[in-house]
C-alpha atoms as a PDB file:
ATOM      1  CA  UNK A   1     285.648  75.414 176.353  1.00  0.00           C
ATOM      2  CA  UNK A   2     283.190  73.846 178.570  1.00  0.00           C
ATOM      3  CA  UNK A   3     283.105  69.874 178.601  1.00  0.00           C
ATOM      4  CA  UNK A   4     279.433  69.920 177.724  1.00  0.00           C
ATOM      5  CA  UNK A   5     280.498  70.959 173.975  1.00  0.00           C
ATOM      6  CA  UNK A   6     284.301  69.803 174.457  1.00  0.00           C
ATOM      7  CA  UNK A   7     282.930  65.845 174.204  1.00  0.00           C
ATOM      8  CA  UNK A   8     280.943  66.004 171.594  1.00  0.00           C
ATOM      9  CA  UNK A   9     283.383  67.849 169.366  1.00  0.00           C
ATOM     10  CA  UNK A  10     286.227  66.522 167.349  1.00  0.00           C
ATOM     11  CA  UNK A  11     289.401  68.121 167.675  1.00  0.00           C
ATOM     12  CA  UNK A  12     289.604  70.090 164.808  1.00  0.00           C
ATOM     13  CA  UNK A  13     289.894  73.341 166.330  1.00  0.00           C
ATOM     14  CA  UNK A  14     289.895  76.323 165.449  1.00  0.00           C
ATOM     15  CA  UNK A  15     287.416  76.395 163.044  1.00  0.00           C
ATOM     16  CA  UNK A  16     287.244  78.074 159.736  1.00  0.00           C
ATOM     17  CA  UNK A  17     284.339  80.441 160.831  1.00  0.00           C
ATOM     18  CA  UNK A  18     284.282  84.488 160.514  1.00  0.00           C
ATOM     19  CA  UNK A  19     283.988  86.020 163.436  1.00  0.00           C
ATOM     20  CA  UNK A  20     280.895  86.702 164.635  1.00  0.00           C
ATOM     21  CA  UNK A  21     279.615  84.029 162.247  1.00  0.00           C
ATOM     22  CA  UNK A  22     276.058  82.906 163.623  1.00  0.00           C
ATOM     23  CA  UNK A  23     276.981  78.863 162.640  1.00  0.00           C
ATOM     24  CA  UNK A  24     278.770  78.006 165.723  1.00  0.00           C
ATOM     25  CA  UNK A  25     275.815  79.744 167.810  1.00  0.00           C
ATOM     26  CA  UNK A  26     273.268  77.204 165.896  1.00  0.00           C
ATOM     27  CA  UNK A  27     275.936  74.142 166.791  1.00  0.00           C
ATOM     28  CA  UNK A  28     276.179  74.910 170.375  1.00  0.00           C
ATOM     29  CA  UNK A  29     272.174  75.099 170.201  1.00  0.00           C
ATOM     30  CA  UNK A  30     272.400  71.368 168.573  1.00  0.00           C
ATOM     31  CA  UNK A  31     274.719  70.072 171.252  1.00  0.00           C
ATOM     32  CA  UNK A  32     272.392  71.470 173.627  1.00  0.00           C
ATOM     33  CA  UNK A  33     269.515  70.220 172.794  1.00  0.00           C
ATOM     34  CA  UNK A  34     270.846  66.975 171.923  1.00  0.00           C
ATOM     35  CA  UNK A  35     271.983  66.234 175.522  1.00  0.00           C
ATOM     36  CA  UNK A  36     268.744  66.812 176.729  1.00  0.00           C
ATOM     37  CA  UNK A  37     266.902  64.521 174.289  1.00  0.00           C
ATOM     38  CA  UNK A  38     268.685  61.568 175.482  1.00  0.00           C
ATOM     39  CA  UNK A  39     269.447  60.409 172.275  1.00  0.00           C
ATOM     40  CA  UNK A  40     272.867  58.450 171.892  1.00  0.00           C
ATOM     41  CA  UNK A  41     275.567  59.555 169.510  1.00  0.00           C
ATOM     42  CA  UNK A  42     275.986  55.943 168.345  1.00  0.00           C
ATOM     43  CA  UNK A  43     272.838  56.052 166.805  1.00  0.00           C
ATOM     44  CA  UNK A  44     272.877  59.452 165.213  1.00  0.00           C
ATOM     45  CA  UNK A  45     274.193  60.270 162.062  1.00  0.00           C
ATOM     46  CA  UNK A  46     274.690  64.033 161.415  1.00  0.00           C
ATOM     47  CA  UNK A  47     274.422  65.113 157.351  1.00  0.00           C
ATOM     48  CA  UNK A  48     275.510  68.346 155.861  1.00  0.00           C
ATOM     49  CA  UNK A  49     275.936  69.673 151.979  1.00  0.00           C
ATOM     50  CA  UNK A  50     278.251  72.239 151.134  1.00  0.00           C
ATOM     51  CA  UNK A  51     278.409  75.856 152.186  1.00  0.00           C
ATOM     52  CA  UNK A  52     279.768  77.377 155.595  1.00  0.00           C
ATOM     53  CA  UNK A  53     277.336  75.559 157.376  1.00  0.00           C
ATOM     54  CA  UNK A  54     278.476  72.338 155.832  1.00  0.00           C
ATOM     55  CA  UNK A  55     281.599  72.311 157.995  1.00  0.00           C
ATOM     56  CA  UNK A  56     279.652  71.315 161.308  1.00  0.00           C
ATOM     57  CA  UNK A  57     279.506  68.006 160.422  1.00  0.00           C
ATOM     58  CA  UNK A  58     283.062  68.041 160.588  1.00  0.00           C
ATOM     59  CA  UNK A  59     283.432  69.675 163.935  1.00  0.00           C
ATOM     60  CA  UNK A  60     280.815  66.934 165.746  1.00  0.00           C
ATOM     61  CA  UNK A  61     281.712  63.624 167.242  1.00  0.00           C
ATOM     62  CA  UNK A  62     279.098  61.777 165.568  1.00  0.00           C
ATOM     63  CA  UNK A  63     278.931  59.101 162.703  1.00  0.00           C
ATOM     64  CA  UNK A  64     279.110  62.225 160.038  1.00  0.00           C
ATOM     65  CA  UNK A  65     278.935  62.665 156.124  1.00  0.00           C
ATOM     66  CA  UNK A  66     279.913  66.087 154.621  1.00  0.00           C
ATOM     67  CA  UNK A  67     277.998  65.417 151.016  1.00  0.00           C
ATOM     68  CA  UNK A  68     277.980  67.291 147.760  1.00  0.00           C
ATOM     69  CA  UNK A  69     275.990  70.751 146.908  1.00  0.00           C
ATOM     70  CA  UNK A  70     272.409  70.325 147.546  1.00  0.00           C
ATOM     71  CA  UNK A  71     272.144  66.919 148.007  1.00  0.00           C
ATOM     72  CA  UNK A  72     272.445  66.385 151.475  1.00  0.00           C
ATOM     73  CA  UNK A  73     269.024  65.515 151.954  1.00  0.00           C
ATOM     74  CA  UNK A  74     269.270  62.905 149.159  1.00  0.00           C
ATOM     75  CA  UNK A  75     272.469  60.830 151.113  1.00  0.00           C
ATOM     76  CA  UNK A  76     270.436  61.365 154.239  1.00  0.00           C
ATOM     77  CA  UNK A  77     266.977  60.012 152.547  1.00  0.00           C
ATOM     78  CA  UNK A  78     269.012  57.260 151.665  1.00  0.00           C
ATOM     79  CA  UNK A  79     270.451  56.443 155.503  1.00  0.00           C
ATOM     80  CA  UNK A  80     267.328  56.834 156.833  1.00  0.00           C
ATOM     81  CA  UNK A  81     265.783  54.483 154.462  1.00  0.00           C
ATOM     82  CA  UNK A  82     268.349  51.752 155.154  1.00  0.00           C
ATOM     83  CA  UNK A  83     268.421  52.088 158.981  1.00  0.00           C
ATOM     84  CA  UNK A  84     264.860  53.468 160.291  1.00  0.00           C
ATOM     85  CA  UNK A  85     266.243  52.890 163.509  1.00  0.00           C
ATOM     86  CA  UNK A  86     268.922  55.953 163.096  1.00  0.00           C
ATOM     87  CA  UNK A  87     268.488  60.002 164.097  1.00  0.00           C
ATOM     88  CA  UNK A  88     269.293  61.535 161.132  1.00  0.00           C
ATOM     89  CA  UNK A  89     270.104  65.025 161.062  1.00  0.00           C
ATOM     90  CA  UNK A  90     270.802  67.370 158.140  1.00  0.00           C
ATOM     91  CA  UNK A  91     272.306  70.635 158.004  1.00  0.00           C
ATOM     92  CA  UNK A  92     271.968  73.088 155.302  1.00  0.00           C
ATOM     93  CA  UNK A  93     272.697  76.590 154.567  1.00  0.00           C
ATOM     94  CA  UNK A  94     269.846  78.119 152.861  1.00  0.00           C
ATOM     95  CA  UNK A  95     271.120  78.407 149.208  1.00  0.00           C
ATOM     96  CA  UNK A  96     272.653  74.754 149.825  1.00  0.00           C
ATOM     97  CA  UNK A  97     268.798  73.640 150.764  1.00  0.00           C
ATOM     98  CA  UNK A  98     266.107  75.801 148.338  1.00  0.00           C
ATOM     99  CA  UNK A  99     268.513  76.595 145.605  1.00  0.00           C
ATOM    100  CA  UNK A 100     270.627  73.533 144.311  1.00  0.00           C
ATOM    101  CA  UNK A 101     268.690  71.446 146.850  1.00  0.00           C
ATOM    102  CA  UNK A 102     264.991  72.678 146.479  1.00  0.00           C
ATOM    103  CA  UNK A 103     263.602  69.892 144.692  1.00  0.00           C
ATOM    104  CA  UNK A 104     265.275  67.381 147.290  1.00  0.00           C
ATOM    105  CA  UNK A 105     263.854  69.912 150.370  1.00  0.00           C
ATOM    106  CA  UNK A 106     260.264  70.104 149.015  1.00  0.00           C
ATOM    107  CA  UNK A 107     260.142  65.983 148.120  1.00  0.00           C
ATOM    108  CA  UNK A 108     261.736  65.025 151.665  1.00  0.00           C
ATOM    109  CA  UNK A 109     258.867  67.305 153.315  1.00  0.00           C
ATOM    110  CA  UNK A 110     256.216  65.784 151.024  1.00  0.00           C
ATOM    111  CA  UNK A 111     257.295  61.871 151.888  1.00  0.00           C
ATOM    112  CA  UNK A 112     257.898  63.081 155.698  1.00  0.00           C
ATOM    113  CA  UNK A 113     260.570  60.548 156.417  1.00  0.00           C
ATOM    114  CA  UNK A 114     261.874  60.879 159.640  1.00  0.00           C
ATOM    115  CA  UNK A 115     264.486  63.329 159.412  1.00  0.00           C
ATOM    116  CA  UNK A 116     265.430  66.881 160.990  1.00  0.00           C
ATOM    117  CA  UNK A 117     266.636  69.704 158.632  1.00  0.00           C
ATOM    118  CA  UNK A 118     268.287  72.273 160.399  1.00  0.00           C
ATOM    119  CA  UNK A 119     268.360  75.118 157.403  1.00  0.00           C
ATOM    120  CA  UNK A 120     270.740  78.129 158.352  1.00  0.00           C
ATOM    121  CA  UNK A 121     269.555  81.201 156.811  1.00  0.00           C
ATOM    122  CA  UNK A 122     271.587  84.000 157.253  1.00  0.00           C
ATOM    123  CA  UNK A 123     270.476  85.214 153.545  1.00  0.00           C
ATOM    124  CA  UNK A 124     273.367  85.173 151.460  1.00  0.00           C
ATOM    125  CA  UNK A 125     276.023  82.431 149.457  1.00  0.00           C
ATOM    126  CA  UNK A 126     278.696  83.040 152.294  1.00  0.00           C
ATOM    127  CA  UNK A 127     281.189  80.392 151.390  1.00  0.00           C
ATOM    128  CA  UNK A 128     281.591  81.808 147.377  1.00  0.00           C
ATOM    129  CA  UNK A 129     282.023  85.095 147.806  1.00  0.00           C
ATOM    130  CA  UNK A 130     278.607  86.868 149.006  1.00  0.00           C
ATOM    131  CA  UNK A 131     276.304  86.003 145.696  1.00  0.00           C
ATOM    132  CA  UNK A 132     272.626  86.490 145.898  1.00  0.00           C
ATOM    133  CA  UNK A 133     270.515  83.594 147.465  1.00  0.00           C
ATOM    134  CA  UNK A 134     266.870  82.652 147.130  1.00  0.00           C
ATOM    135  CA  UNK A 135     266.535  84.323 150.412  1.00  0.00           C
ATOM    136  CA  UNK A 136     268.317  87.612 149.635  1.00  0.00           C
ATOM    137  CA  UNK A 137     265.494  90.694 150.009  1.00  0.00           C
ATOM    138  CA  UNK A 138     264.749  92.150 147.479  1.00  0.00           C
ATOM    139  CA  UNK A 139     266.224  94.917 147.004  1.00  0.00           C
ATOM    140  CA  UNK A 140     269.558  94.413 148.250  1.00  0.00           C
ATOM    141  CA  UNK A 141     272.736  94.616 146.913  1.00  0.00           C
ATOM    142  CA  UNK A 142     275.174  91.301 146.654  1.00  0.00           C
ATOM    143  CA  UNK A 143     277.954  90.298 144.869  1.00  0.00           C
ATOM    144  CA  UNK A 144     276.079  89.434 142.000  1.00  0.00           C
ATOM    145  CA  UNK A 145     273.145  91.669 142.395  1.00  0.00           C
ATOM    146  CA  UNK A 146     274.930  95.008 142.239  1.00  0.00           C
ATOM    147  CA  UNK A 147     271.482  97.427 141.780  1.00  0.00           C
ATOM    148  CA  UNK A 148     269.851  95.508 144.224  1.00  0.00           C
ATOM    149  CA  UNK A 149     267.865  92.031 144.170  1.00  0.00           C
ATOM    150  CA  UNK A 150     265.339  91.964 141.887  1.00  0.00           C
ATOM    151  CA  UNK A 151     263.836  89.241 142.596  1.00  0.00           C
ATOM    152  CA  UNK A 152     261.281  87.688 145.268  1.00  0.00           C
ATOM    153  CA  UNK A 153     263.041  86.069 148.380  1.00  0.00           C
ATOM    154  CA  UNK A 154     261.473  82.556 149.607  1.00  0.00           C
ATOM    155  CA  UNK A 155     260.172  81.851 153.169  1.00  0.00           C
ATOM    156  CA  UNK A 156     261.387  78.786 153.761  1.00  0.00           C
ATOM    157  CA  UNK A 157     258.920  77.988 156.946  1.00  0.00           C
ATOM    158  CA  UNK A 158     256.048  78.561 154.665  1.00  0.00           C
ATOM    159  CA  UNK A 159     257.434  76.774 151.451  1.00  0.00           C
ATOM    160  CA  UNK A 160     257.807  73.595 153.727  1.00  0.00           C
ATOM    161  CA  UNK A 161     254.694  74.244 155.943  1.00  0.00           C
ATOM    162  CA  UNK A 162     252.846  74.177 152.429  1.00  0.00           C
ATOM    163  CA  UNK A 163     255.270  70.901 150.806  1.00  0.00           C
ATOM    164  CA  UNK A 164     254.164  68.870 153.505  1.00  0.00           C
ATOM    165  CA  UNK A 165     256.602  68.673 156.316  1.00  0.00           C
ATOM    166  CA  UNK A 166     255.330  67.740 159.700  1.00  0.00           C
ATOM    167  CA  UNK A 167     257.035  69.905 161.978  1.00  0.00           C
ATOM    168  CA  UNK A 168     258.001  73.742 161.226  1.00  0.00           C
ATOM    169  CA  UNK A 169     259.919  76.373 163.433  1.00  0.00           C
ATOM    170  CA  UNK A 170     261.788  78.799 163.071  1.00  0.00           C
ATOM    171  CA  UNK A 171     263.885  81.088 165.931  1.00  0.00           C
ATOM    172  CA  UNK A 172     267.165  83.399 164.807  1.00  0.00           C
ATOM    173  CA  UNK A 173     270.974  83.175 166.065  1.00  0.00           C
ATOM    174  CA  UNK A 174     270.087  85.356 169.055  1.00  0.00           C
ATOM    175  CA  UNK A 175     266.651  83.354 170.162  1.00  0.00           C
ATOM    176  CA  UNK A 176     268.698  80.846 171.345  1.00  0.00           C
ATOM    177  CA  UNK A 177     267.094  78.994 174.003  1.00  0.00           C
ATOM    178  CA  UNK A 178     264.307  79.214 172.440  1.00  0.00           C
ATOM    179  CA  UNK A 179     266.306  77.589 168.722  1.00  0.00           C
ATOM    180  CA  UNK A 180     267.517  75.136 171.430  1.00  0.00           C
ATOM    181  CA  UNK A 181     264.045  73.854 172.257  1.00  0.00           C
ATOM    182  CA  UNK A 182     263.003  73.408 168.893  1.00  0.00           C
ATOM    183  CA  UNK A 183     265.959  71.590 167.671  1.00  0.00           C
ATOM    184  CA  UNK A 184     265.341  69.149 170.566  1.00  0.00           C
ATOM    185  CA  UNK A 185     261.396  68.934 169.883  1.00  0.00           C
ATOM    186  CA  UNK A 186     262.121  68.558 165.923  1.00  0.00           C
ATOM    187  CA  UNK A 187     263.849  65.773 166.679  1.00  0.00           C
ATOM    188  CA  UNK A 188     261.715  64.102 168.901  1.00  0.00           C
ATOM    189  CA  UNK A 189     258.886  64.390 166.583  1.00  0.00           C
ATOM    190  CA  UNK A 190     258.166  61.461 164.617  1.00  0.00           C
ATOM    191  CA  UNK A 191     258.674  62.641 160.498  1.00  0.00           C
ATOM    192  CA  UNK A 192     259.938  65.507 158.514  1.00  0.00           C
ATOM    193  CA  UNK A 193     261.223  68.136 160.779  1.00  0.00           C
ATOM    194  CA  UNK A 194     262.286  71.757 159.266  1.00  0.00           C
ATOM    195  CA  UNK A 195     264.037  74.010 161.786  1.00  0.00           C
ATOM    196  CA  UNK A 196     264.953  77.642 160.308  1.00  0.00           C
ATOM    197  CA  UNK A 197     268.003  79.117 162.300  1.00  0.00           C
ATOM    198  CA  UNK A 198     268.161  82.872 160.931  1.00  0.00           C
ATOM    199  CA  UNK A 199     271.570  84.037 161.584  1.00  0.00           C
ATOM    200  CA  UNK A 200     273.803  87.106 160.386  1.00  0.00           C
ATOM    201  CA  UNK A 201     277.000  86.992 157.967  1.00  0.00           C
ATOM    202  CA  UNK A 202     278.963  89.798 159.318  1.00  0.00           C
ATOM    203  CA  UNK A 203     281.536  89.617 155.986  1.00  0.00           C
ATOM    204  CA  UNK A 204     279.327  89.886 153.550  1.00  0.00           C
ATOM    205  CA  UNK A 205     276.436  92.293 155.172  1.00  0.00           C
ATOM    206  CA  UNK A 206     279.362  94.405 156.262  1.00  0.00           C
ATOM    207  CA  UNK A 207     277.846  94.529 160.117  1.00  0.00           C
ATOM    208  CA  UNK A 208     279.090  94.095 163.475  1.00  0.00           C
ATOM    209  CA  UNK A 209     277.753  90.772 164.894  1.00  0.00           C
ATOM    210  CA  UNK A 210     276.089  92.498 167.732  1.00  0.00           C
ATOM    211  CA  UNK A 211     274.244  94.463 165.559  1.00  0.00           C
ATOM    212  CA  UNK A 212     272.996  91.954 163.955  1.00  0.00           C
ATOM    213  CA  UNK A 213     271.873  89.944 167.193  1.00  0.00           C
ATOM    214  CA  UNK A 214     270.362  93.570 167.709  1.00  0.00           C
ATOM    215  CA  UNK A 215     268.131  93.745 164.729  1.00  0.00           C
ATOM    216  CA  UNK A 216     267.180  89.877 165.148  1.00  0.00           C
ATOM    217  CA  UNK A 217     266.121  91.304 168.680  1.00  0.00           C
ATOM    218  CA  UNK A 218     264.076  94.097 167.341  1.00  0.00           C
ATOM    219  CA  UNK A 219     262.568  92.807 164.395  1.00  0.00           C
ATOM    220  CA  UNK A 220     261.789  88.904 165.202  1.00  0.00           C
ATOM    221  CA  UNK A 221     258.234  88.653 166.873  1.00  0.00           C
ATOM    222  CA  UNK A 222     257.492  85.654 168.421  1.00  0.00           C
ATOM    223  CA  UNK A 223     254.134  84.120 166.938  1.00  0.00           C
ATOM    224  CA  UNK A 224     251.764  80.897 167.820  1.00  0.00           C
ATOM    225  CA  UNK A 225     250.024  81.788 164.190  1.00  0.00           C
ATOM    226  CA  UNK A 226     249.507  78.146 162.717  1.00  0.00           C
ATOM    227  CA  UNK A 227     247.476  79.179 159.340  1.00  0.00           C
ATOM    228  CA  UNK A 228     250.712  79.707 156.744  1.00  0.00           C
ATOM    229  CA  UNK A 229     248.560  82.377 154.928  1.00  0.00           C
ATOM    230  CA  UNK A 230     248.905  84.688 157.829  1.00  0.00           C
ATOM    231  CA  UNK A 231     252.822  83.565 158.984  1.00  0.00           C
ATOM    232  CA  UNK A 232     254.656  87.122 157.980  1.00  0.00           C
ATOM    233  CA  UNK A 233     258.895  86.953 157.318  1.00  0.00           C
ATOM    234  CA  UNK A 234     259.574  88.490 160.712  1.00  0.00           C
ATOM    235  CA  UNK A 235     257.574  85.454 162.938  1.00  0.00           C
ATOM    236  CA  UNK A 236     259.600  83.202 165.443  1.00  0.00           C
ATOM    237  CA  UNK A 237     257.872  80.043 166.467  1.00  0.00           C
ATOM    238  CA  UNK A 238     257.080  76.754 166.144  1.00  0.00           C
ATOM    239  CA  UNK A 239     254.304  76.930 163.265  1.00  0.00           C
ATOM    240  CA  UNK A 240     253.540  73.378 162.670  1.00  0.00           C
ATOM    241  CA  UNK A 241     253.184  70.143 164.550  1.00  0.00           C
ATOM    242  CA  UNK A 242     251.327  67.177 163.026  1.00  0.00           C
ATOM    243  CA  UNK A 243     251.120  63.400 163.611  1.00  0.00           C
ATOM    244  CA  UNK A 244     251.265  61.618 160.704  1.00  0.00           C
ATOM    245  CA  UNK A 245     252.366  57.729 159.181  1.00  0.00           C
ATOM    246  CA  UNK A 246     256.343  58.484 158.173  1.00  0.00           C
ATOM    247  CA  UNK A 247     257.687  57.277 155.015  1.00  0.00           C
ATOM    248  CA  UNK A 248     259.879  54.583 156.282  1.00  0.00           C
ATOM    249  CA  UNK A 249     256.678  52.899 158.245  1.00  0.00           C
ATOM    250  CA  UNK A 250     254.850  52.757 154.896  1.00  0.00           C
ATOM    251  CA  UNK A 251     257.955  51.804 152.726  1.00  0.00           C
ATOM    252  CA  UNK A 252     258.984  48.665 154.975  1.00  0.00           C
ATOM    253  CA  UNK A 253     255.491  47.684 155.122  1.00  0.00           C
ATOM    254  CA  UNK A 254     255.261  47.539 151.340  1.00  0.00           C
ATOM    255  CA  UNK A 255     258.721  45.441 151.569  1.00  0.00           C
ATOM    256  CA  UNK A 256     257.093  42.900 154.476  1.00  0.00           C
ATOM    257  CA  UNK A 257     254.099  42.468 152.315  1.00  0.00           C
END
């Protein structure tokens, strides 16, 4: 392992990962694009709910708490709140984050405190068994959706372009230079960051990781379209930047006054 990873990683290898799994491909981006904001691990704290994803908090050498089901943007609200001074970042899969945790995701990006969600999406509840997720397509078949999805998936850039969430991007598993950037410039930015990471679950869409880095290569466009109307599903970019007062600023003002 190279020492650019091997120090900021606990020694809790090997992890509990499939193969092919796209999570560890979104941590190395973090660790990446951590070391090049300058930012120091001593005053980071690195939040995560429950879910596949919810094990990389438990892999990084950071001040880390692995929360309950779709509240990790609720523990983190509450860090941020009591330390302004801190990096918080969160990650969620995305059933963990628009399912269980929607009302806490669409709140945090209407308050814009100072926090970066980094929402893996790779479509599916992988952890439980391969159940259908607000992100499924329609149309295909899960654990729990048999005859195929019925239902509507989300898009979670647009849902928190339109909540109110200061920064939006979103890049997939094999972008990842690209996802690096982002990750870095989300948390840099001053408010509520959302970061998409679409990845693959090779288990439960019963495909061979590379084929799924190949169909993120052929079907992922990358777009500089800022109107949300005209964002479509298969858009990579960063789709939202705004400066605006964060949530902490106004909060400890009300507490001076």
């Amino acid at each position: 392992m190279k020492a650019e990873y091997a120090e900021m990683l606990r020694d809790t290898l090997p992890h509990v990962w499939c193969a092919g799994c796209g999570n560890g491909i979104v941590l190395g981006a973090f660790i990446r694009a951590f070391k090049n904001t300058g930012m120091e691990r001593d005053k980071t704290v690195v939040v995560s709910g429950i879910g596949c994803s919810g094990r990389i908090s438990q892999y990084l050498d950071f001040d880390t708490v692995h929360t309950t089901h779709g509240r990790a943007l609720a523990f983190a609200t509450g860090i941020k709140l009591a330390n302004p001074s801190l990096n918080v970042v969160v990650f969620m899969g995305d059933g963990d984050a628009v399912a269980i945790g929607g009302n806490h995701f669409i709140h945090a990006c209407r308050r814009n405190i100072d926090i970066t969600a980094v929402i893996i999406n790779n479509s599916i509840y992988g952890m439980t068994g391969g159940q259908t997720a607000p992100t499924t397509p329609e149309g295909r078949r899960t654990k729990t959706s048999p005859y195929g999805n019925p239902e509507s998936p989300f898009d979670i850039s647009k849902l928190a372009i339109t909540a109110g969430a200061t920064y939006v991007a979103r890049f997939t598993s094999y972008h990842t230079r690209w996802l690096e950037k982002a990750i870095a410039e989300a948390m840099l930015h001053k408010g509520f960051s959302v970061v998409e990471a679409i990845t693959g679950c090779p288990t439960h869409w019963k495909m061979k990781p590379y084929e799924i880095l190949r169909l993120q290569k052929e079907k992922f466009v990358r777009s500089s379209i800022e109107s949300v109307e005209e964002i479509r599903p298969e858009d990579i970019g960063i789709f939202k930047r705004e400066v605006k007062q964060e949530f902490c600023e106004k909060v400890h003002k009300i507490l001076r006054n």
